[in-house]
C-alpha atoms as a PDB file:
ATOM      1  CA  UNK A   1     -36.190 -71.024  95.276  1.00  0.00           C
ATOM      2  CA  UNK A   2     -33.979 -68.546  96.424  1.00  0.00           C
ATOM      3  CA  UNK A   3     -31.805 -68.808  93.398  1.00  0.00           C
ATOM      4  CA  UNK A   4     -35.037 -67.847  91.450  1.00  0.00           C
ATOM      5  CA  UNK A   5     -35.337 -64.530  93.616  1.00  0.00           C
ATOM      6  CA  UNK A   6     -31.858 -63.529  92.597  1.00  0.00           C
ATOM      7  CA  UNK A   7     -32.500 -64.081  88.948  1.00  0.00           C
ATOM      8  CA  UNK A   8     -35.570 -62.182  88.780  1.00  0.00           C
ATOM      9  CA  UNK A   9     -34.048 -59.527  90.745  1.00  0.00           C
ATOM     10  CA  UNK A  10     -31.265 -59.414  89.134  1.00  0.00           C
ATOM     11  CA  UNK A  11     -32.489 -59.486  85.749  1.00  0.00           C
ATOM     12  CA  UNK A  12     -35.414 -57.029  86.783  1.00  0.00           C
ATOM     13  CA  UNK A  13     -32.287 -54.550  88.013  1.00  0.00           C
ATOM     14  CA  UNK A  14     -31.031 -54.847  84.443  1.00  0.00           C
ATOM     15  CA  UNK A  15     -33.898 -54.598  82.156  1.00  0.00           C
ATOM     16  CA  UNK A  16     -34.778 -51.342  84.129  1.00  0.00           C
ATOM     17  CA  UNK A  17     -31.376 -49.894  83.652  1.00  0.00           C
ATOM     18  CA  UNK A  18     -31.246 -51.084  79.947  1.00  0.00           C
ATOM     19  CA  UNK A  19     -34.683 -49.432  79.549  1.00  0.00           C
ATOM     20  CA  UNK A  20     -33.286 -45.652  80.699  1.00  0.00           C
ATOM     21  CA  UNK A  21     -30.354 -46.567  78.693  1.00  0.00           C
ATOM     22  CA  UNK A  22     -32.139 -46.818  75.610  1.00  0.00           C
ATOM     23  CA  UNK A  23     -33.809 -43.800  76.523  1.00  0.00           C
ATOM     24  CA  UNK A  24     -30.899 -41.670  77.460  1.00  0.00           C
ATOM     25  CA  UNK A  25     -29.503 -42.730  74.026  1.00  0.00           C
ATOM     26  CA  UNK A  26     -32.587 -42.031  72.108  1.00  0.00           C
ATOM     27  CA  UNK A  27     -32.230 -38.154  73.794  1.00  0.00           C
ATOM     28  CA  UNK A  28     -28.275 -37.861  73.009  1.00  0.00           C
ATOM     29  CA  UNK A  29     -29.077 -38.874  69.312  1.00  0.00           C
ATOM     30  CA  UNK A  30     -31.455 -35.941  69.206  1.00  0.00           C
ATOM     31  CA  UNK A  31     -29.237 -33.326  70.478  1.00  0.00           C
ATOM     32  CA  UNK A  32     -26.283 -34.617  68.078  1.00  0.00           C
ATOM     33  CA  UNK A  33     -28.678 -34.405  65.560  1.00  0.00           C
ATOM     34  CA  UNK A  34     -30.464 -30.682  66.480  1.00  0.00           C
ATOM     35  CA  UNK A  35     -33.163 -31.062  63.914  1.00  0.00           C
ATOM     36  CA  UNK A  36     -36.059 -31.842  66.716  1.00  0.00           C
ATOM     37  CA  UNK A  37     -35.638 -28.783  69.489  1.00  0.00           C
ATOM     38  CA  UNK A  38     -39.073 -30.193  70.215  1.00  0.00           C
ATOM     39  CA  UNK A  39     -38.216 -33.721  71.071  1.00  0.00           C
ATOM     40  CA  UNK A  40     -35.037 -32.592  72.525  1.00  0.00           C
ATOM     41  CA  UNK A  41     -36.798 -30.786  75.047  1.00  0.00           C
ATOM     42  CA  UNK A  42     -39.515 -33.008  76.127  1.00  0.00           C
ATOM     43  CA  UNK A  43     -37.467 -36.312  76.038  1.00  0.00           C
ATOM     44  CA  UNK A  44     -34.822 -34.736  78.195  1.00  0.00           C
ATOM     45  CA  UNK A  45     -38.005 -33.429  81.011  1.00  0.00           C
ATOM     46  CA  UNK A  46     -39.748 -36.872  80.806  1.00  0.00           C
ATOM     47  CA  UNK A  47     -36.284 -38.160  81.672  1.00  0.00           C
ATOM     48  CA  UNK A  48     -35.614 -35.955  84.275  1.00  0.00           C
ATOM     49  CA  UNK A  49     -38.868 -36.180  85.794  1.00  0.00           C
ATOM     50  CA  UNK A  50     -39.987 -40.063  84.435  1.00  0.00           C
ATOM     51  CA  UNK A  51     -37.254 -42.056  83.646  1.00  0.00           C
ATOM     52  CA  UNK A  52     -34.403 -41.560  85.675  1.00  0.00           C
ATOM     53  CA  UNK A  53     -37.147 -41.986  88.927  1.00  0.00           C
ATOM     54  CA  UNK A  54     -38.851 -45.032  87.308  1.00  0.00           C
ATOM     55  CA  UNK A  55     -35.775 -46.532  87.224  1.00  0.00           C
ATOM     56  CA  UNK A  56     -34.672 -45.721  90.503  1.00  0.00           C
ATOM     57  CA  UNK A  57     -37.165 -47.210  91.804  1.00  0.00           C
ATOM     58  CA  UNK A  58     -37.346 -50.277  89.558  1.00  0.00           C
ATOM     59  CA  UNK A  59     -33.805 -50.696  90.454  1.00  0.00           C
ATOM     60  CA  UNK A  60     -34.349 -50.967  94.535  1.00  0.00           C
ATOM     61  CA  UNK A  61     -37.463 -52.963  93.887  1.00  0.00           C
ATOM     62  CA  UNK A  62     -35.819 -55.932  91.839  1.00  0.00           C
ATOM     63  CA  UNK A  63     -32.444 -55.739  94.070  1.00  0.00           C
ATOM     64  CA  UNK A  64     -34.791 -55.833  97.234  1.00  0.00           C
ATOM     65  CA  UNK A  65     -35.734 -58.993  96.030  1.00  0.00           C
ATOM     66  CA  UNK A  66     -32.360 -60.912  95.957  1.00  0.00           C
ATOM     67  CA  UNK A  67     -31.671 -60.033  99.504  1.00  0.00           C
ATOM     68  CA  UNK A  68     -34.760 -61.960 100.761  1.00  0.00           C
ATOM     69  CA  UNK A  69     -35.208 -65.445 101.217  1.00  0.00           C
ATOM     70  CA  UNK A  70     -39.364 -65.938 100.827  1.00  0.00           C
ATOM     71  CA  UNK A  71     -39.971 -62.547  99.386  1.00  0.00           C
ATOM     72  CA  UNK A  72     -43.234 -64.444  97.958  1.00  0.00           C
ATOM     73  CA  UNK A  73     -44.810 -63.179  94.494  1.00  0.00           C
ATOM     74  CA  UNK A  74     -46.898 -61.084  95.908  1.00  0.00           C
ATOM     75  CA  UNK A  75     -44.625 -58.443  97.846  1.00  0.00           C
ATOM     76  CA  UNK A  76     -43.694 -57.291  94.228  1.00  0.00           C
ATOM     77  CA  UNK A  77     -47.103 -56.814  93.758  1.00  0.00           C
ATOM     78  CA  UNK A  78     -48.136 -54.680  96.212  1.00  0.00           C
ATOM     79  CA  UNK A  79     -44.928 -52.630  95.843  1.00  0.00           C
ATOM     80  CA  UNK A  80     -45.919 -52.412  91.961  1.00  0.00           C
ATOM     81  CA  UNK A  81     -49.635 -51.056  92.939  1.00  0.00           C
ATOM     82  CA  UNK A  82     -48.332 -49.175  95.921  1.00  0.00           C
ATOM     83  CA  UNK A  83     -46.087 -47.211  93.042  1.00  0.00           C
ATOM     84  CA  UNK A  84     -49.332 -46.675  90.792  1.00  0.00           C
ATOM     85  CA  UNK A  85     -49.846 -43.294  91.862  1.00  0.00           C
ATOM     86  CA  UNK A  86     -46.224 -42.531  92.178  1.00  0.00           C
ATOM     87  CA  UNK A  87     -46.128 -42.433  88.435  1.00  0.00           C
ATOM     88  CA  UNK A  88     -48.687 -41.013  87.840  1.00  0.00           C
ATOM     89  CA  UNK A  89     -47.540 -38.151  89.695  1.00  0.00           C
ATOM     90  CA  UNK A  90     -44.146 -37.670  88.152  1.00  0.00           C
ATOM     91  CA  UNK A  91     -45.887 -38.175  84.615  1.00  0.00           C
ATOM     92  CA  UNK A  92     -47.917 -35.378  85.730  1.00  0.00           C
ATOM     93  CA  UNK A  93     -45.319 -33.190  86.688  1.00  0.00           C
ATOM     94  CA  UNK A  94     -43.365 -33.838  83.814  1.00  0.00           C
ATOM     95  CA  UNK A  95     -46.346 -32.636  81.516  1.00  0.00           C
ATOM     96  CA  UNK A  96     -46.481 -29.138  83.592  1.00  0.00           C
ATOM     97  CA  UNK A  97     -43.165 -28.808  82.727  1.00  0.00           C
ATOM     98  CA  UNK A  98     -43.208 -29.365  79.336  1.00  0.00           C
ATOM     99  CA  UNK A  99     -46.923 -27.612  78.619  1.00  0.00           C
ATOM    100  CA  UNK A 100     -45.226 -24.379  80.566  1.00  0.00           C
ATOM    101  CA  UNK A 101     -42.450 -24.547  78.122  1.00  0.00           C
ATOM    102  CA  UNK A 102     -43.951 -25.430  74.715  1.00  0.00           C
ATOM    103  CA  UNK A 103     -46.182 -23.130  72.713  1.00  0.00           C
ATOM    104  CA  UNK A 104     -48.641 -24.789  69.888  1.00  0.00           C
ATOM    105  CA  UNK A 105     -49.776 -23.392  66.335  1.00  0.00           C
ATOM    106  CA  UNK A 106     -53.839 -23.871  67.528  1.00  0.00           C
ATOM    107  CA  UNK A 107     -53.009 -23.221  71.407  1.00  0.00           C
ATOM    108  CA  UNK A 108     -53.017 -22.581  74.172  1.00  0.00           C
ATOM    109  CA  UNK A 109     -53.980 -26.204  75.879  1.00  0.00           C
ATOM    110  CA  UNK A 110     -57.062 -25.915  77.411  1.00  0.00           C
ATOM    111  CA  UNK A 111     -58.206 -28.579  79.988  1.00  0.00           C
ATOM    112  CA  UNK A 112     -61.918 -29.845  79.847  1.00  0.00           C
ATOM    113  CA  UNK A 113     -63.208 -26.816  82.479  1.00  0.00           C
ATOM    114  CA  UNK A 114     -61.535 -24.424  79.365  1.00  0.00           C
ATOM    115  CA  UNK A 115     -58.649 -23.842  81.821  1.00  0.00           C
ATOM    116  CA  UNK A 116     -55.290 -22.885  80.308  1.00  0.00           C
ATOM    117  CA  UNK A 117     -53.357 -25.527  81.512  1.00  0.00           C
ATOM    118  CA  UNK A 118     -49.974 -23.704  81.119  1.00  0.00           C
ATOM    119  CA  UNK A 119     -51.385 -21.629  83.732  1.00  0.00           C
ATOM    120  CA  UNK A 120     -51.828 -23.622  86.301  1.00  0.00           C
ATOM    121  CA  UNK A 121     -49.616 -24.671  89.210  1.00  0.00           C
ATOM    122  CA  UNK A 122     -48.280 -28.248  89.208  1.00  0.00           C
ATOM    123  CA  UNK A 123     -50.597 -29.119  92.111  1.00  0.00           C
ATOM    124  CA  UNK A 124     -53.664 -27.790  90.480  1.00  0.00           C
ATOM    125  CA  UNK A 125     -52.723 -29.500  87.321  1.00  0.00           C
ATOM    126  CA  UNK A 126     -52.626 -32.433  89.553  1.00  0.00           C
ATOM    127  CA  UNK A 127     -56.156 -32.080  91.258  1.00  0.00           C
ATOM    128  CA  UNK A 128     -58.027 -31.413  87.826  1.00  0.00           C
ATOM    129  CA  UNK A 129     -56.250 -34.284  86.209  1.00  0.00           C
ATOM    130  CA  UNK A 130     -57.987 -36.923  89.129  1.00  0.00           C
ATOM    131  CA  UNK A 131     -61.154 -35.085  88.658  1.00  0.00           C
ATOM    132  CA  UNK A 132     -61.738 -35.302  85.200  1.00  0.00           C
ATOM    133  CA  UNK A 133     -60.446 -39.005  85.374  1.00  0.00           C
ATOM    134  CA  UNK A 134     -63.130 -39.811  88.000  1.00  0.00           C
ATOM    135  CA  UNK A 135     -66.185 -38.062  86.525  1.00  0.00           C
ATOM    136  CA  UNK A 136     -67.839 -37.774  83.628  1.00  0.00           C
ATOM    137  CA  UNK A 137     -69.137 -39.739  80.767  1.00  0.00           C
ATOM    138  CA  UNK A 138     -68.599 -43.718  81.647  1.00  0.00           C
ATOM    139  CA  UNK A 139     -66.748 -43.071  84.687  1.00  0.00           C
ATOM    140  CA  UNK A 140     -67.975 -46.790  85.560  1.00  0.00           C
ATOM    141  CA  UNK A 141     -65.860 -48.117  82.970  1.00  0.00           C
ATOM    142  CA  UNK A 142     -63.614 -46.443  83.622  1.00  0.00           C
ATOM    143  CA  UNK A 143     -63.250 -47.773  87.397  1.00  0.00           C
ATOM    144  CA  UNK A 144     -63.366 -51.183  86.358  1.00  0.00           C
ATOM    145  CA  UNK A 145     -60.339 -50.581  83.856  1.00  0.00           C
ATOM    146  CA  UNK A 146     -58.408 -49.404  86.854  1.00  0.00           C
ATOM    147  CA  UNK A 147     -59.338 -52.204  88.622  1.00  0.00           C
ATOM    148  CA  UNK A 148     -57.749 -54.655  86.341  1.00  0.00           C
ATOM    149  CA  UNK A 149     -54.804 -52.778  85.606  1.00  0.00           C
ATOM    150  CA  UNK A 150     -54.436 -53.181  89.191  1.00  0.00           C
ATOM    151  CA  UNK A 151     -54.853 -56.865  89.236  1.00  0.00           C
ATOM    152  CA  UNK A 152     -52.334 -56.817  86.204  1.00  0.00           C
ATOM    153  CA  UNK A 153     -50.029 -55.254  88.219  1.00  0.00           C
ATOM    154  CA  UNK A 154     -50.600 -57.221  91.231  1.00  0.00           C
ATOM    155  CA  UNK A 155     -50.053 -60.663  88.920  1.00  0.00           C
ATOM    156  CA  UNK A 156     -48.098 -60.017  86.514  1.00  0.00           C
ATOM    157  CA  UNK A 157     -45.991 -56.796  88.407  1.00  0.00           C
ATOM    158  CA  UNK A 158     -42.040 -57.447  86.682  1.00  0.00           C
ATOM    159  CA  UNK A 159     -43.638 -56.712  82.981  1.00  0.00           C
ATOM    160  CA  UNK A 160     -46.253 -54.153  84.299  1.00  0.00           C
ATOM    161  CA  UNK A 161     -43.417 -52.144  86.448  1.00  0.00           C
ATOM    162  CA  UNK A 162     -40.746 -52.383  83.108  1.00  0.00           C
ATOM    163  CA  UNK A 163     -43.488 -51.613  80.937  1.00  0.00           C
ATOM    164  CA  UNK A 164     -45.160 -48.538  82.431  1.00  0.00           C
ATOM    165  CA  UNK A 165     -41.408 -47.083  82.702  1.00  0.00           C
ATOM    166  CA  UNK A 166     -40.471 -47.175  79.075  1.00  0.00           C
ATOM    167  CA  UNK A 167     -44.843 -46.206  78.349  1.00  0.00           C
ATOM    168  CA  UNK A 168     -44.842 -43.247  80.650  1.00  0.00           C
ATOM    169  CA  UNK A 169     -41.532 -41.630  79.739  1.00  0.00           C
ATOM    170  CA  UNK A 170     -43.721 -41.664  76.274  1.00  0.00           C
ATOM    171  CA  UNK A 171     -47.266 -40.876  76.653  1.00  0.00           C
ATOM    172  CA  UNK A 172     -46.064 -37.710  79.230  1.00  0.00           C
ATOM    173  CA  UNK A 173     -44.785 -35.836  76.593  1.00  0.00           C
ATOM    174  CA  UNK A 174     -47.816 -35.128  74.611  1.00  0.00           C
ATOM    175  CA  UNK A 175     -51.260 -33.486  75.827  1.00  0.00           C
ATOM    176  CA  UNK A 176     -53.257 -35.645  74.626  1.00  0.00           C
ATOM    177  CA  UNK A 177     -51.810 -38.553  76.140  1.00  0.00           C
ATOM    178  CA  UNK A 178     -50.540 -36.795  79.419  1.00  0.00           C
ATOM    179  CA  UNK A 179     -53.834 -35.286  79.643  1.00  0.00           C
ATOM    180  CA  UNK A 180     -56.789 -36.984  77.914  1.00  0.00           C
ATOM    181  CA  UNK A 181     -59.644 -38.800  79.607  1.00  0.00           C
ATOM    182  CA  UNK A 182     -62.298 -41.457  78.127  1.00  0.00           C
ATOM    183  CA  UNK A 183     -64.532 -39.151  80.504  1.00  0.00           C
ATOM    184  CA  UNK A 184     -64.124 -36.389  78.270  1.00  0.00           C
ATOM    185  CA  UNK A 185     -66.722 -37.459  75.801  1.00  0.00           C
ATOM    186  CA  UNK A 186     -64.498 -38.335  72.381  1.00  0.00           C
ATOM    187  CA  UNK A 187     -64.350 -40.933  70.488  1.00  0.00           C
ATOM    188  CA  UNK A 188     -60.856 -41.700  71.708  1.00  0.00           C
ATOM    189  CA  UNK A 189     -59.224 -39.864  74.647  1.00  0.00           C
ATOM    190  CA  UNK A 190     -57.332 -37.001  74.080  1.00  0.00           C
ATOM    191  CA  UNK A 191     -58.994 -36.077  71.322  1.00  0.00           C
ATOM    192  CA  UNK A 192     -59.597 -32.602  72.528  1.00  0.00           C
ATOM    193  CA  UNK A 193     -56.016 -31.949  72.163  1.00  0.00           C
ATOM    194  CA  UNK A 194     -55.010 -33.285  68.923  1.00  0.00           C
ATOM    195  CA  UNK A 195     -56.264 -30.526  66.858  1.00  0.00           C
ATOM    196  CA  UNK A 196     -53.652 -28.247  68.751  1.00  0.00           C
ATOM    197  CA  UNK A 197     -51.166 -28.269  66.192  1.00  0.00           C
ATOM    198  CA  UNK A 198     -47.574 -28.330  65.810  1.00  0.00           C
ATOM    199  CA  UNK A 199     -45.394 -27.536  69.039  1.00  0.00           C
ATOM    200  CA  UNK A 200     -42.959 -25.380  69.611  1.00  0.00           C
ATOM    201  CA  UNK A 201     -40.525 -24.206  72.153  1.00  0.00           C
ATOM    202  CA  UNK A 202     -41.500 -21.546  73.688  1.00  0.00           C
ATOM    203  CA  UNK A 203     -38.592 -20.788  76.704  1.00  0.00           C
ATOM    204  CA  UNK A 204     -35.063 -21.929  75.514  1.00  0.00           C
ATOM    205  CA  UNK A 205     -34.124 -21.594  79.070  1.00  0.00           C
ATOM    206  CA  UNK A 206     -35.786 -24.019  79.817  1.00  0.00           C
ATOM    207  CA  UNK A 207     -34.078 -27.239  77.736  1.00  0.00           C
ATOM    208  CA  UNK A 208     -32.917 -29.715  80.255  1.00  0.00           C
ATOM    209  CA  UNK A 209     -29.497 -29.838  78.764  1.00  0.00           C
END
C-alpha cells in the first residue's frame, strides 16, 4: 500500500511542477513575443501571486504523502479543503494587483456596491468579495454549490488540488472571473464586467518582469 502512497505522491509532486512549467513557458513566449503587454503583465502577477504558491504547496502536499506509511485518503482531503480559502485568497490578491495596474476602454471596474475596485485596499477587496458571494440573489444555491465542491475536493482532492492550480492562475486575471458572483443578478456571473472593454496597462512599473 505504501508503494501506492509514493506513486501518488510522487506523481502528484510532478504534475504540479509540470503544471507551473507550462505556465512559466506560456509567460516567456509572451515576452519573446511583446505583442500582448496585457497578457504579459497579468500572466506574470497570477504567477507570482497564484502559481508559483499553488505549486508550492501542491508540491509539500503530494511529497508529504510518500513519507507516511497509512496517510489514508482522506488526510489529502482535508489538506485540499483546508487550502480552499488559501486560494482563494492569493487569487484575490492577484486580481488587486492586476485591477490597480490595468486601465479599461469602458472603466473603471466597479464592484456591485458601485465601488471602484482599483481603489480599494487588498483587504477590503477581500471583505466585499465574501460579501457579495454570500448574499444576494440565490445565495442558497449558491451554498449548496460550495458544499459539493467541497465534497469534490474531499473525494476526489489529487485532480481538484492540480486542477484549481492551472484554473485559478486563469480565471484571476480577468474581472469578471476574479470578481463575478451568481449573486449579482446576471444571467451568467461576471456579467457586470464584460462590457468593460479592452484592457490596458496602465503603470509600466509595475510588469512583474
Amino acid at each position: 500500500m505504501h508503494t501506492w502512497w509514493v506513486v501518488l505522491g510522487l506523481g502528484g509532486a510532478g504534475a504540479a511542477l509540470g503544471i507551473l512549467l507550462v505556465q512559466v513557458l506560456f509567460w516567456q513566449r509572451l515576452r519573446r513575443l511583446g505583442q500582448d503587454p496585457v497578457g504579459i503583465f497579468t500572466q506574470g502577477v497570477a504567477l507570482r501571486w497564484v502559481g508559483l504558491p499553488l505549486a508550492a504547496l501542491h508540491v509539500v502536499l503530494f511529497l508529504l504523502l510518500t513519507r507516511l506509511d497509512q496517510p489514508g485518503w482522506w488526510l489529502g482531503g482535508v489538506a485540499t479543503v483546508l487550502s480552499v480559502p488559501v486560494r482563494r485568497l492569493l487569487s484575490l490578491k492577484a486580481i488587486s494587483v492586476i485591477i490597480h495596474g490595468l486601465g479599461y476602454e469602458r472603466g473603471p471596474v466597479l464592484d456591485r456596491d458601485g465601488a471602484q475596485v482599483d481603489q480599494q485596499s487588498f483587504g477590503r477587496l477581500a471583505r466585499t468579495w465574501y460579501r457579495h458571494e454570500y448574499t444576494g440573489r440565490g445565495v442558497g444555491d449558491v451554498v449548496a454549490i460550495k458544499i459539493l465542491g467541497l465534497l469534490v475536493h474531499l473525494l476526489f482532492w489529487p485532480l481538484a488540488a492540480l486542477g484549481a492550480q492551472a484554473s485559478h492562475v486563469l480565471m484571476c486575471q480577468d474581472p469578471a472571473d476574479a470578481l463575478g458572483h451568481s449573486t449579482d443578478g446576471h444571467e451568467r456571473p461576471g456579467d457586470g464586467f464584460r462590457a468593460l472593454g479592452t484592457p490596458y496597462v496602465r503603470f509600466a512599473a509595475r510588469d512583474p518582469r
